[in-house]
C-alpha atoms as a PDB file:
ATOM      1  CA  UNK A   1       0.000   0.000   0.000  1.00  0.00           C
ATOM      2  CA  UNK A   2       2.953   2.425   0.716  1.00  0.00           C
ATOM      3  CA  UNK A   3       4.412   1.853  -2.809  1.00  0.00           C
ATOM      4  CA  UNK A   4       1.562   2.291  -4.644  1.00  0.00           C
ATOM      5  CA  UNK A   5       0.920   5.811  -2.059  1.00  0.00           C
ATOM      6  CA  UNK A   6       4.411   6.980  -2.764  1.00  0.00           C
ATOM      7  CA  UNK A   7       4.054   6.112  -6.813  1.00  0.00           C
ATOM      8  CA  UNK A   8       1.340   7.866  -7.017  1.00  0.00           C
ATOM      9  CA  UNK A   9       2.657  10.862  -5.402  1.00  0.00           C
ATOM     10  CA  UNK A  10       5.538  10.964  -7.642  1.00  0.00           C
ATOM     11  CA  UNK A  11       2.963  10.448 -10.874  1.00  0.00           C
ATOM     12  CA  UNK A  12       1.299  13.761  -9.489  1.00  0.00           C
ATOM     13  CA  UNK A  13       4.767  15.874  -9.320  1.00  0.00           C
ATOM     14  CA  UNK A  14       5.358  14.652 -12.875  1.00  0.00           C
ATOM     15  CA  UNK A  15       2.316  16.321 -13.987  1.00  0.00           C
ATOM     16  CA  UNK A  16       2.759  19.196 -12.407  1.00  0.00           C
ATOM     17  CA  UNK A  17       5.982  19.377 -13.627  1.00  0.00           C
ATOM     18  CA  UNK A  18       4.465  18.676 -16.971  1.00  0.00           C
ATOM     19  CA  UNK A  19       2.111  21.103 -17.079  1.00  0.00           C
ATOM     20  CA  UNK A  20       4.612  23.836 -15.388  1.00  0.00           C
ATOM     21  CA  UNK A  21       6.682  23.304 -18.580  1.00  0.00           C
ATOM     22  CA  UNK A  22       3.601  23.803 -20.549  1.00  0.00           C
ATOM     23  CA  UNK A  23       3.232  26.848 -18.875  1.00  0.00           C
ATOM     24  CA  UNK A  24       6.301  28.100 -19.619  1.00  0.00           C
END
């Protein structure tokens, strides 16, 4: 359960890193 927490936290800082790039 941990893992899976911890993936998914590092999915959503991708995205926002994503979408910060996007941004400019």
């Amino acid at each position: 359960e941990d893992y899976q927490l911890i993936n998914n936290k590092i999915y959503e800082k991708r995205i926002r890193y994503k979408r910060g790039k996007n941004y400019g």
